[in-house]
C-alpha atoms as a PDB file:
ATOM      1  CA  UNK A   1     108.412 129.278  49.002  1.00  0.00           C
ATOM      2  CA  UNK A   2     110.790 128.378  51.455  1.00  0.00           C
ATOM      3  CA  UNK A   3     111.174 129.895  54.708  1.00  0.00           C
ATOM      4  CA  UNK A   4     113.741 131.975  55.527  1.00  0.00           C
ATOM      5  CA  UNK A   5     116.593 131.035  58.001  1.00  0.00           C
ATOM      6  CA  UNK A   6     116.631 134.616  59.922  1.00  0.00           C
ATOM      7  CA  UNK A   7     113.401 136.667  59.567  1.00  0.00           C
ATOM      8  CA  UNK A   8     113.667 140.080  61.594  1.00  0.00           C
ATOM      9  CA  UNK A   9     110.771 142.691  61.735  1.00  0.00           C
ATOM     10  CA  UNK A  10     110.581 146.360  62.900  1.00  0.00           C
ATOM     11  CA  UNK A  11     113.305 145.391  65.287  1.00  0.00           C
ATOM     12  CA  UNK A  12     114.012 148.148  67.915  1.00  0.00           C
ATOM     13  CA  UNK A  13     116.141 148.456  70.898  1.00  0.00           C
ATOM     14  CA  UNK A  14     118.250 151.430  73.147  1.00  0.00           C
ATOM     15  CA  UNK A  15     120.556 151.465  75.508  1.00  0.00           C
ATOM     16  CA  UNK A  16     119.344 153.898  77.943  1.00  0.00           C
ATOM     17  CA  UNK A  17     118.321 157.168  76.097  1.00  0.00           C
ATOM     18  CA  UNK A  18     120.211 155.763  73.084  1.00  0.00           C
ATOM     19  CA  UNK A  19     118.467 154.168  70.265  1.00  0.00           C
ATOM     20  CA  UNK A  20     120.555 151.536  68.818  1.00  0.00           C
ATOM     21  CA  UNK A  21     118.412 149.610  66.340  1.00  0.00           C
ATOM     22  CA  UNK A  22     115.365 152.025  64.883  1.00  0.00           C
ATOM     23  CA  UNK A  23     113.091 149.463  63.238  1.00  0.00           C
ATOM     24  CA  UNK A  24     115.114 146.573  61.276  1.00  0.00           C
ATOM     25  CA  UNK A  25     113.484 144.337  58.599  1.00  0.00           C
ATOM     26  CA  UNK A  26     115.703 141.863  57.324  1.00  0.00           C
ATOM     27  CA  UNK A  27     115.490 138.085  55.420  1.00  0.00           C
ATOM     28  CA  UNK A  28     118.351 135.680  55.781  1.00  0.00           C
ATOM     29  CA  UNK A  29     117.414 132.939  52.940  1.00  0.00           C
ATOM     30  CA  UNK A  30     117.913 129.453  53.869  1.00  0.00           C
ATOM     31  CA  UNK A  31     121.206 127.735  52.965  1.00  0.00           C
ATOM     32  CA  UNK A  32     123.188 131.313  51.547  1.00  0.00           C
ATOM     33  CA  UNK A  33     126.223 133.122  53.263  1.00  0.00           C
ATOM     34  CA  UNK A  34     124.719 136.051  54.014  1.00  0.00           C
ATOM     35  CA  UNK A  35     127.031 139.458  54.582  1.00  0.00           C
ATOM     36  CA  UNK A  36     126.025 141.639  57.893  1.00  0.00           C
ATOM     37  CA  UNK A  37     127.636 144.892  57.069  1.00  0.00           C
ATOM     38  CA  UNK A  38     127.941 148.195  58.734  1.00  0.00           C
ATOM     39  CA  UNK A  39     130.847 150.705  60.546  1.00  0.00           C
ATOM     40  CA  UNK A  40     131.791 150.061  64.309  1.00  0.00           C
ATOM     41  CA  UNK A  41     128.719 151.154  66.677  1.00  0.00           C
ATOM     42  CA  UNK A  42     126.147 150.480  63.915  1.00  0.00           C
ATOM     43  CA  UNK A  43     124.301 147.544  65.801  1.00  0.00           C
ATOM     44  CA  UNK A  44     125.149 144.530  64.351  1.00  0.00           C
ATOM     45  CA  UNK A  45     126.416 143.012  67.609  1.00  0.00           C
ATOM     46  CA  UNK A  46     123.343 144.001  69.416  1.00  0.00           C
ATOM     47  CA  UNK A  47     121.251 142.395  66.752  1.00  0.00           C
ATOM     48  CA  UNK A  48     122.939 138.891  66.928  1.00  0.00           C
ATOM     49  CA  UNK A  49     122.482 139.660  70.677  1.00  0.00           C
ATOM     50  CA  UNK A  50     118.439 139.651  70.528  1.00  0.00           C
ATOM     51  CA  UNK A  51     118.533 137.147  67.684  1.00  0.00           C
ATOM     52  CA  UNK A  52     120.232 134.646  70.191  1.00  0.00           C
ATOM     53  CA  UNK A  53     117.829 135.574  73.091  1.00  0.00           C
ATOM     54  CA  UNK A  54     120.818 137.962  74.911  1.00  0.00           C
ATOM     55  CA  UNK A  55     118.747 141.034  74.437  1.00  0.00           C
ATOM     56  CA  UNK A  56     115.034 141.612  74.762  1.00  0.00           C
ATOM     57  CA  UNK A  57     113.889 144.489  72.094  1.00  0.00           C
ATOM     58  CA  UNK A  58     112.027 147.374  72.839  1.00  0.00           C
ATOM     59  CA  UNK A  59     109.920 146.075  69.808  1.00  0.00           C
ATOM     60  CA  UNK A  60     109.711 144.089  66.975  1.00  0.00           C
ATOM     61  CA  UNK A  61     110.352 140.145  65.979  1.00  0.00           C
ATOM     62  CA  UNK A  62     113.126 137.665  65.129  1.00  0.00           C
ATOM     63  CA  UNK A  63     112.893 134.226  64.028  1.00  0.00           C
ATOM     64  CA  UNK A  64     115.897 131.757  63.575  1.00  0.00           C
ATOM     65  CA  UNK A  65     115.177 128.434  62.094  1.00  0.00           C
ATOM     66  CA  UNK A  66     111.331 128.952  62.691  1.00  0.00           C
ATOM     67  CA  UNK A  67     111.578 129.586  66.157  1.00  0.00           C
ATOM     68  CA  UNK A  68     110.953 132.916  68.118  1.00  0.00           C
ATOM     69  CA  UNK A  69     114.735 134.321  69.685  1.00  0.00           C
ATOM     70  CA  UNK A  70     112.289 135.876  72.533  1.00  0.00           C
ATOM     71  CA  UNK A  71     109.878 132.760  73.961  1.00  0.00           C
ATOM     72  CA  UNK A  72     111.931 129.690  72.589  1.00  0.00           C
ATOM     73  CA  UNK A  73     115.589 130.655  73.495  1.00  0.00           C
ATOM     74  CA  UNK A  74     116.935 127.481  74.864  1.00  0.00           C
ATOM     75  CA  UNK A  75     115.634 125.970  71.595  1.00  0.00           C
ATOM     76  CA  UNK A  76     117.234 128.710  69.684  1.00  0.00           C
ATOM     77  CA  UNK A  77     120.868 128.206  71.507  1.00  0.00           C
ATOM     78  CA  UNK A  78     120.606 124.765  71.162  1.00  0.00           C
ATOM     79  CA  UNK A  79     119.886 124.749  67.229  1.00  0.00           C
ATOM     80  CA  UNK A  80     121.945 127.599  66.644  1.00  0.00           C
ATOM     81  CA  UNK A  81     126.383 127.744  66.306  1.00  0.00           C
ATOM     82  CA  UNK A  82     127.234 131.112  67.611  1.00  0.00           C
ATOM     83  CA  UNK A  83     131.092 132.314  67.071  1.00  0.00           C
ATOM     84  CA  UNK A  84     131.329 135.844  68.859  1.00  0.00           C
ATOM     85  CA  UNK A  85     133.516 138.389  68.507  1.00  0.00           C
ATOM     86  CA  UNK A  86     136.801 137.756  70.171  1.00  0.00           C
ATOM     87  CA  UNK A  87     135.443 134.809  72.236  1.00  0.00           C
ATOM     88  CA  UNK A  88     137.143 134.195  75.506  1.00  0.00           C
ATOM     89  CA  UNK A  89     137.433 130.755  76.277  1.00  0.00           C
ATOM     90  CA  UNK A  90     138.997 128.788  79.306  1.00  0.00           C
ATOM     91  CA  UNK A  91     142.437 129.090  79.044  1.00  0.00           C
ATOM     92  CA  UNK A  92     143.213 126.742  81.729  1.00  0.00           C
ATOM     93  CA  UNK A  93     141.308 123.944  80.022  1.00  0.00           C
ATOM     94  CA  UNK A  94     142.939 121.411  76.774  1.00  0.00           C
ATOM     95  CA  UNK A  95     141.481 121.507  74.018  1.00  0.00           C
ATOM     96  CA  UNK A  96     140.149 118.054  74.122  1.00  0.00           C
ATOM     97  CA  UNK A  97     138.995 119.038  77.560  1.00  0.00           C
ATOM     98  CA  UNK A  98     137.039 122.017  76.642  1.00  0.00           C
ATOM     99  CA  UNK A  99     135.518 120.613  73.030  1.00  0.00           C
ATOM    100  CA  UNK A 100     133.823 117.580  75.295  1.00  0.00           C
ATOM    101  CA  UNK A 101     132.775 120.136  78.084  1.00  0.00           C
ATOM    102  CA  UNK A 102     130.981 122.052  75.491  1.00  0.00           C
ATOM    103  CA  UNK A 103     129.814 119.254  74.065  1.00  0.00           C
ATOM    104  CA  UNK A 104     127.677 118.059  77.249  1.00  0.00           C
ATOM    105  CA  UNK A 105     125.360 121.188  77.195  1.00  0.00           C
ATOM    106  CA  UNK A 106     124.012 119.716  73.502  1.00  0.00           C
ATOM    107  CA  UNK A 107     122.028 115.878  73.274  1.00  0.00           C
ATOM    108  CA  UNK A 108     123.107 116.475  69.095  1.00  0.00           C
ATOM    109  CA  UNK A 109     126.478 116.553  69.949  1.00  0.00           C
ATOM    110  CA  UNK A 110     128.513 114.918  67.274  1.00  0.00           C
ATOM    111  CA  UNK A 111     132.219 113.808  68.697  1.00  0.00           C
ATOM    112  CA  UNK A 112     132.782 111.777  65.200  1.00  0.00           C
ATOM    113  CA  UNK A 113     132.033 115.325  63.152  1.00  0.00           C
ATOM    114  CA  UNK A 114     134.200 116.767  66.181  1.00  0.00           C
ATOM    115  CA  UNK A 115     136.993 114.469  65.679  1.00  0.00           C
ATOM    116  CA  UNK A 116     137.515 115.201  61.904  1.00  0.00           C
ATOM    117  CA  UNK A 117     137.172 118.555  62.809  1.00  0.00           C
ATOM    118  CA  UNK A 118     140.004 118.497  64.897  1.00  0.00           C
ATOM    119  CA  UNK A 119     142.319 116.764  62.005  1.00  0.00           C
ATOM    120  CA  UNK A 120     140.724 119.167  59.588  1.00  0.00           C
ATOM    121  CA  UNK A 121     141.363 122.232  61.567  1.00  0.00           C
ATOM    122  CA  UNK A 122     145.127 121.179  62.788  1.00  0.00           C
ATOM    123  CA  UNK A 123     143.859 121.609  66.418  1.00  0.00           C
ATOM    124  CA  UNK A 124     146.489 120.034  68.993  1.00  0.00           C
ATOM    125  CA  UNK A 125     144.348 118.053  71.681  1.00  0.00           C
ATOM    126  CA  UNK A 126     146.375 118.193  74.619  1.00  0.00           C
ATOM    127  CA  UNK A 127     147.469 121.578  74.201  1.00  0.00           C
ATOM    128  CA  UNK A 128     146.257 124.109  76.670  1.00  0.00           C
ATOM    129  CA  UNK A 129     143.711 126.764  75.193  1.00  0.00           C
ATOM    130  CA  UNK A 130     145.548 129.896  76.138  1.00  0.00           C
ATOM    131  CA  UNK A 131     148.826 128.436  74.026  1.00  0.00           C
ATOM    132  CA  UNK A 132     147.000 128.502  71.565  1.00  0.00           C
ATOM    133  CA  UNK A 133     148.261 131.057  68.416  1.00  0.00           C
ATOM    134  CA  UNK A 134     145.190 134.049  67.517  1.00  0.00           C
ATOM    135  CA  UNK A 135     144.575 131.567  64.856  1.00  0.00           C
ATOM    136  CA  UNK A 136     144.400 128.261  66.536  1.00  0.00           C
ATOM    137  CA  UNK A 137     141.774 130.139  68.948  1.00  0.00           C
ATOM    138  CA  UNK A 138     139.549 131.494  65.898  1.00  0.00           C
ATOM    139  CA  UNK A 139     139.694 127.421  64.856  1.00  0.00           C
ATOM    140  CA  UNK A 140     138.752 126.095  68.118  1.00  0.00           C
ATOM    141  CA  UNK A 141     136.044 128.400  68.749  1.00  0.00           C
ATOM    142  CA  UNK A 142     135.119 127.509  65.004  1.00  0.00           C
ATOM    143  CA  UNK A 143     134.855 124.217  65.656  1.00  0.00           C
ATOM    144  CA  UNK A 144     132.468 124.416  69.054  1.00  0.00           C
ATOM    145  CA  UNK A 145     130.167 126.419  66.939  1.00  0.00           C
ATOM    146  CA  UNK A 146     129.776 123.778  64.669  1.00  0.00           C
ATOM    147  CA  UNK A 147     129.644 120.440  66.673  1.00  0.00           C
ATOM    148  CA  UNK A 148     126.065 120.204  67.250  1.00  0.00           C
ATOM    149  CA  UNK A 149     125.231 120.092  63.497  1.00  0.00           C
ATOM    150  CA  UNK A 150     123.776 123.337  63.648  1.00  0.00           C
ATOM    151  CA  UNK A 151     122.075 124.341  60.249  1.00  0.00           C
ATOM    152  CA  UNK A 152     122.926 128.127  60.700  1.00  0.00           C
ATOM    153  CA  UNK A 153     125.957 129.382  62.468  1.00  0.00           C
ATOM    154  CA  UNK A 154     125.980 132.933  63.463  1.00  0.00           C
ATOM    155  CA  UNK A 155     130.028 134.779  62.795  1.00  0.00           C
ATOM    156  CA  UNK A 156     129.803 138.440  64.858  1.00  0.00           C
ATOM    157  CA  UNK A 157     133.329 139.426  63.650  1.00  0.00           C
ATOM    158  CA  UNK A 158     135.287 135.883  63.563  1.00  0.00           C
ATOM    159  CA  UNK A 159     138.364 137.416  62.205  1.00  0.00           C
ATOM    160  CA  UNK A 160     138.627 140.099  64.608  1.00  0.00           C
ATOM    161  CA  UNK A 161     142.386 140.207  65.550  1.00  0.00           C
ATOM    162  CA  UNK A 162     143.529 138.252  63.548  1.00  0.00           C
ATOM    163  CA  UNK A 163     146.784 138.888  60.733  1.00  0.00           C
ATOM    164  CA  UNK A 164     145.709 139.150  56.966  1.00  0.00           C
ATOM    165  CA  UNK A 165     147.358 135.183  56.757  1.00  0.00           C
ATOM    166  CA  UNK A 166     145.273 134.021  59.331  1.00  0.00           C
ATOM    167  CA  UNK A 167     142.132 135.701  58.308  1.00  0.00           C
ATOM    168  CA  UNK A 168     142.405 134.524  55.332  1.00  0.00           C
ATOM    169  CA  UNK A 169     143.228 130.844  56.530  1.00  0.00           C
ATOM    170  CA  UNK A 170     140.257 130.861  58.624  1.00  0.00           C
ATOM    171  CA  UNK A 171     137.733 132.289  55.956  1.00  0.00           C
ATOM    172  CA  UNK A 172     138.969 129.261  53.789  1.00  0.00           C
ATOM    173  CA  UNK A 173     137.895 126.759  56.459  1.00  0.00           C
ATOM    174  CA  UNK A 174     134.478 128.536  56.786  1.00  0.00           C
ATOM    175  CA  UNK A 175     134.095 127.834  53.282  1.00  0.00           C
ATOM    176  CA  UNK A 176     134.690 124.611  53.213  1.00  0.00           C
ATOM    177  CA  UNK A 177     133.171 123.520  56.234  1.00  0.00           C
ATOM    178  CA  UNK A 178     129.819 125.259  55.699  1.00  0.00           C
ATOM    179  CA  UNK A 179     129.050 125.653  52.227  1.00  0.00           C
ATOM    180  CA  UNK A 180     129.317 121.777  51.169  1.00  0.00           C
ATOM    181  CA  UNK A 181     126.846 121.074  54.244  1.00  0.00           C
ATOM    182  CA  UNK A 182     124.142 123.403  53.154  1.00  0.00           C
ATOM    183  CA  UNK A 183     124.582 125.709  56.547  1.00  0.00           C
ATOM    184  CA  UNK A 184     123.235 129.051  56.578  1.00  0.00           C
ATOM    185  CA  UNK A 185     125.619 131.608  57.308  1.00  0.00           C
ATOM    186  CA  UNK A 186     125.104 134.904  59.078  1.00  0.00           C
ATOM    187  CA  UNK A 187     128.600 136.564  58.864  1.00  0.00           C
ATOM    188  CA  UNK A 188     128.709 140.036  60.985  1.00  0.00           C
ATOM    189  CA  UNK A 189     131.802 142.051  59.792  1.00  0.00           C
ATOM    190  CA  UNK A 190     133.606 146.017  58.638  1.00  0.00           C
ATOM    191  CA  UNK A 191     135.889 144.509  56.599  1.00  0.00           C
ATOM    192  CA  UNK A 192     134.584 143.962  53.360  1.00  0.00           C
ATOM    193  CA  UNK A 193     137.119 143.032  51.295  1.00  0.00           C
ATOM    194  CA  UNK A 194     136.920 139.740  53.609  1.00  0.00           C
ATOM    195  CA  UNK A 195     132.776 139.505  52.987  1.00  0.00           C
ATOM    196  CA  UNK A 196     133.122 139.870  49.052  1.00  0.00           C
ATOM    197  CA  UNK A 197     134.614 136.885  48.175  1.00  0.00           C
ATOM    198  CA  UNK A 198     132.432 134.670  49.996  1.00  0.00           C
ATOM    199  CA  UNK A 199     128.560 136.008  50.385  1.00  0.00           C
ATOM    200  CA  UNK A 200     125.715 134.947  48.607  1.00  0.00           C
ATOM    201  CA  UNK A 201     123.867 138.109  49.677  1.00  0.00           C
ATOM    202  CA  UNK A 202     124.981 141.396  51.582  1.00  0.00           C
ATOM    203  CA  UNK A 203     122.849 143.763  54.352  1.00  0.00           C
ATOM    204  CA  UNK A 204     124.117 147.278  55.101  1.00  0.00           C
ATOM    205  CA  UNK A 205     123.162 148.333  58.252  1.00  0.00           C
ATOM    206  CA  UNK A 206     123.777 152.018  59.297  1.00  0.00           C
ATOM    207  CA  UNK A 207     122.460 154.114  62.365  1.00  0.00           C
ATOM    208  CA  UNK A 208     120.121 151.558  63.663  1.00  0.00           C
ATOM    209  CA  UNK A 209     118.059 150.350  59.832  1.00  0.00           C
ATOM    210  CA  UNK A 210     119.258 148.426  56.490  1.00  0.00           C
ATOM    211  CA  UNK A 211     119.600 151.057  53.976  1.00  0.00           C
ATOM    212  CA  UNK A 212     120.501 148.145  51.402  1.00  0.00           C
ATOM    213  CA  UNK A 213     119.601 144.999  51.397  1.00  0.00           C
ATOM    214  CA  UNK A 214     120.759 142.869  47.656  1.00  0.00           C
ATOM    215  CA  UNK A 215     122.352 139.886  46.278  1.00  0.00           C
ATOM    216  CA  UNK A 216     126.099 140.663  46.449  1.00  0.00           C
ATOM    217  CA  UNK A 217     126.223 140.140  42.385  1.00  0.00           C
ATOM    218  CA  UNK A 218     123.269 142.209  41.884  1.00  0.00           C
ATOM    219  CA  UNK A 219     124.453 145.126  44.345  1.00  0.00           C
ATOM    220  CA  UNK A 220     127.741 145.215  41.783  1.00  0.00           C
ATOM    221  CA  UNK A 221     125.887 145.135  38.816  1.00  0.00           C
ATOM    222  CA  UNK A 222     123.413 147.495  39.863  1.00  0.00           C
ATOM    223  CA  UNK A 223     125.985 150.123  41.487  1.00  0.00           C
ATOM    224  CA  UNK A 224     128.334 151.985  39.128  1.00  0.00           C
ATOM    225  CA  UNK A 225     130.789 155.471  39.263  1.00  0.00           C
ATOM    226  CA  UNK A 226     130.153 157.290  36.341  1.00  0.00           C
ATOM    227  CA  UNK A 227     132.818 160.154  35.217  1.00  0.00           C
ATOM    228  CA  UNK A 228     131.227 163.395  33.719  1.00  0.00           C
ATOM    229  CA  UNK A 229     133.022 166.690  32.263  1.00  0.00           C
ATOM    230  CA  UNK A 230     131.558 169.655  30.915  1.00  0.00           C
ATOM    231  CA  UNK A 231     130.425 173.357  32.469  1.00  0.00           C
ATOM    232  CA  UNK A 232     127.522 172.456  34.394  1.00  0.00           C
ATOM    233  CA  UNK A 233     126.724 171.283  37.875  1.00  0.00           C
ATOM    234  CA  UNK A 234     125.459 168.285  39.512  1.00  0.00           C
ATOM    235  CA  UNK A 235     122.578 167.997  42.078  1.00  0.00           C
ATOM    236  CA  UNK A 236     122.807 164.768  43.936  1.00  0.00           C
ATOM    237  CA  UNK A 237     118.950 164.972  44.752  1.00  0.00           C
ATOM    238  CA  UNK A 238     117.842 165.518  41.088  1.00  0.00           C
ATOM    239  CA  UNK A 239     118.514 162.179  39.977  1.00  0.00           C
ATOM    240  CA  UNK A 240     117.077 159.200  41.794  1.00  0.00           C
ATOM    241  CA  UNK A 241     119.978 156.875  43.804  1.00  0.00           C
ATOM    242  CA  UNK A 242     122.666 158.992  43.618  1.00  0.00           C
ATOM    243  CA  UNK A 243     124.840 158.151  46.356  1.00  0.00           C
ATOM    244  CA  UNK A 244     127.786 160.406  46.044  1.00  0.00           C
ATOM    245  CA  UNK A 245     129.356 163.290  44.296  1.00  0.00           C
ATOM    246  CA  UNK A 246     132.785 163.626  44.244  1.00  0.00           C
ATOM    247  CA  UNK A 247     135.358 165.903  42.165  1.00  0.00           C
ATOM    248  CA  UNK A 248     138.030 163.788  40.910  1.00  0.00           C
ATOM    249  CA  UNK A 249     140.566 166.376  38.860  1.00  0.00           C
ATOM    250  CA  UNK A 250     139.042 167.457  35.703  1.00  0.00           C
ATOM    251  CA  UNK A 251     136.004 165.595  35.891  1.00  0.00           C
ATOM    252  CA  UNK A 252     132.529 164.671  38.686  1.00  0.00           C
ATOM    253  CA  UNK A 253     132.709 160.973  40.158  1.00  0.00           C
ATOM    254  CA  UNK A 254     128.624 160.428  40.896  1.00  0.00           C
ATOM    255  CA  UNK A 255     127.935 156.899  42.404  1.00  0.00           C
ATOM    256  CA  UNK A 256     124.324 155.752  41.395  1.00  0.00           C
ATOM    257  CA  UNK A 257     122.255 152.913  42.321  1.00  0.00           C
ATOM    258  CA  UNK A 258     119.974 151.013  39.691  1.00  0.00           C
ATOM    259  CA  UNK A 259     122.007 152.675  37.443  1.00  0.00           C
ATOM    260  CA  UNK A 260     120.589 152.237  33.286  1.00  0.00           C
ATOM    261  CA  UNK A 261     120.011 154.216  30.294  1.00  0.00           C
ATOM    262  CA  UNK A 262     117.414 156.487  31.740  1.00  0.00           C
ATOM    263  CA  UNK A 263     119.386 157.462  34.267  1.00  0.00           C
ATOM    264  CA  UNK A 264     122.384 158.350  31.947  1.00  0.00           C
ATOM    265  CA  UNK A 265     120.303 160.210  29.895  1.00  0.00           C
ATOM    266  CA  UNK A 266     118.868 161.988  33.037  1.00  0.00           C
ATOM    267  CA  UNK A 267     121.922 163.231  34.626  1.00  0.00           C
ATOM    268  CA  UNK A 268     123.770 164.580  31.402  1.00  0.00           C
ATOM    269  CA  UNK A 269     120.404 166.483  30.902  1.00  0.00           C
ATOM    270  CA  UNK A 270     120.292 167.793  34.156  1.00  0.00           C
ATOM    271  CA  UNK A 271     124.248 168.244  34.480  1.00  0.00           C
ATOM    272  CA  UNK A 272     125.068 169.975  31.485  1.00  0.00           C
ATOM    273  CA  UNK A 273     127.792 167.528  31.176  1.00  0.00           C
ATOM    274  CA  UNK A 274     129.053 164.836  29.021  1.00  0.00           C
ATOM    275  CA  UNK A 275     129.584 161.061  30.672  1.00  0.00           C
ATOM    276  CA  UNK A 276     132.892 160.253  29.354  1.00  0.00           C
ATOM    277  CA  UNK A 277     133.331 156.958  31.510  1.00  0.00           C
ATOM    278  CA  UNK A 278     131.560 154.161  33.642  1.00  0.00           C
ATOM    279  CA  UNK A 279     133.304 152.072  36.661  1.00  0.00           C
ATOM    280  CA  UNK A 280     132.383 149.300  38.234  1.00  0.00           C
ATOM    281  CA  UNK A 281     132.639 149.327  42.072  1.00  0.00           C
ATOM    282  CA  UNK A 282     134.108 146.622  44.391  1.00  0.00           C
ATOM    283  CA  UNK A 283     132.150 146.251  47.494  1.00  0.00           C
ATOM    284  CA  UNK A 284     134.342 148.768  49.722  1.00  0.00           C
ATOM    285  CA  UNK A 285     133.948 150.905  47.893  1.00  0.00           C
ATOM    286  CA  UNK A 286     129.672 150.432  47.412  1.00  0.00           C
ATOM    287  CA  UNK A 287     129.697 150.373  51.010  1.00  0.00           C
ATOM    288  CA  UNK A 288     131.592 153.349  51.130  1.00  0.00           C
ATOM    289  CA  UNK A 289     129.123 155.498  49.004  1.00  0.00           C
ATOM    290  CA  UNK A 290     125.779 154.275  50.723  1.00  0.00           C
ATOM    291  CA  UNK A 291     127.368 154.955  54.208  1.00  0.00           C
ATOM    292  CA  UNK A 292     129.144 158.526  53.942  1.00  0.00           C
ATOM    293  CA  UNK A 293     128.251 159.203  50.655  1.00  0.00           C
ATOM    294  CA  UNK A 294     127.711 163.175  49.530  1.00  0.00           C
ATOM    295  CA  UNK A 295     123.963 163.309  48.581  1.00  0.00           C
ATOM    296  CA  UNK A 296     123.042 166.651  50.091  1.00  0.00           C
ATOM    297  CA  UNK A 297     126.321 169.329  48.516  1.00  0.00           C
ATOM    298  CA  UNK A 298     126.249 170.750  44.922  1.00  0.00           C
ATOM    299  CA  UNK A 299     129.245 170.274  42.612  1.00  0.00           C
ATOM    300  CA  UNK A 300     130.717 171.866  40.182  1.00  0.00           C
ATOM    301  CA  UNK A 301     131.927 170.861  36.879  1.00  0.00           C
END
């Protein structure tokens, strides 16, 4: 069995009184584009933070590429492409400038991969960094993620600021670039709609754990709305992985995980109430019903 690129256990950490992350488990498999998912504040920065060696944990374990984030982080940084959030970069500096200054920090530096990245990317040379277009600047810092060959490349928000063109612009050369060289992907974002397209697999993490952790397919297949009328009532806890009940007119919207036969035959039982349709979830709205889903409120028919 092949390792896993990430491997993160019982992972812990507050700021202050605060606890952030409250004991996350999580496998990255080797070679996938893997989907980092949760709302603003949920700790996904903070996690790429200790997986890089930036934070220290209050407890638990990460591993990147087979080495330990906490006692081997110059090996990790070195190993590793990192694209954060809104990355500030010299703006004084050209880009040709600041792609061989970078360079010099890693002995794996490759300036022929660099150079066709440059033509790929449509990144002017002697132009100076802070001229640069939102886009241009997502590209560049693209590219100085990915000139040491790394063979996973961390993405904490990459598309943050950017217009709907441009995200989608960017996303394409992530694709292209990473996918046809085998790289492991570890793609931090809240907007989904920009995650579903492209991942492999998909994490949800919500006040400080995973509460889903599934191939992206699998999550959709597995995942359905089902439509119910009649005179009863439904209790979201007495069906297992119901994730949300919802009136929608006439009828009860209840999202269910590992939805199947049994389960239909369960909640009309318990319900009172005929299913009269099933609806197959993009991942918005998935991500929707595991994070504020209604789980707790009766509803009536």
């Amino acid at each position: 069995m092949n390792e896993p690129a990430i491997k993160i256990e019982g992972l812990r950490f507050s700021y202050g009184r605060e606890e952030v992350l409250r004991g996350v488990d999580l496998e990255v498999p080797a070679g996938s584009i893997f989907g980092f998912l949760g709302p603003n504040g949920s700790g996904k920065t903070t996690t790429i933070k200790i997986l890089l060696g930036l934070l220290k944990p209050g407890a638990g374990a990460c591993r990147i590429g087979g080495l330990d984030s906490q006692k081997d982080v110059m090996a990790v940084r070195r190993s590793v492409g990192y694209m954060a959030e809104d990355q500030q970069m010299f703006g004084w500096m050209r880009v040709g400038q600041i792609i061989r200054w970078v360079g010099s920090f890693y002995p794996g530096w490759d300036q022929k991969f660099v150079e066709e990245l440059v033509d790929l990317l449509e990144l002017p040379s002697d132009a100076r960094v802070k001229n640069l277009s939102k886009g241009q600047n997502s590209r560049l810092a693209l590219l100085l993620a990915l000139g040491h060959r790394p063979k996973i490349v961390i993405l904490d928000d990459p598309t943050l600021g950017l217009d709907p063109i441009a995200r989608k612009d960017f996303l394409r050369y992530v694709i292209g670039l990473l996918q046809s060289n085998g790289v492991t992907v570890f793609f931090s974002s809240h907007l989904l709609y920009e995650i579903e397209p492209v991942a492999d697999y998909v994490a949800i993490l919500n006040d400080g754990v995973i509460i889903k952790a599934a191939k992206t397919d699998e999550l959709r297949q597995s995942v359905k709305k089902i439509l119910l009328r009649g005179a009863g009532d439904i209790e979201p806890g007495g069906v297992g992985g119901i994730l949300d009940v919802a009136r929608m007119r006439e009828s009860i919207a209840v999202t269910i995980e590992d939805y199947n036969q049994m389960k239909r035959e369960a909640i009309e039982k318990t319900s009172r109430c005929a299913i009269v349709d099933e609806v197959d979830l993009n991942l918005d709205e998935i991500f929707e019903a595991y994070v504020i889903g209604n789980r707790g409120q009766k509803v009536k028919v």
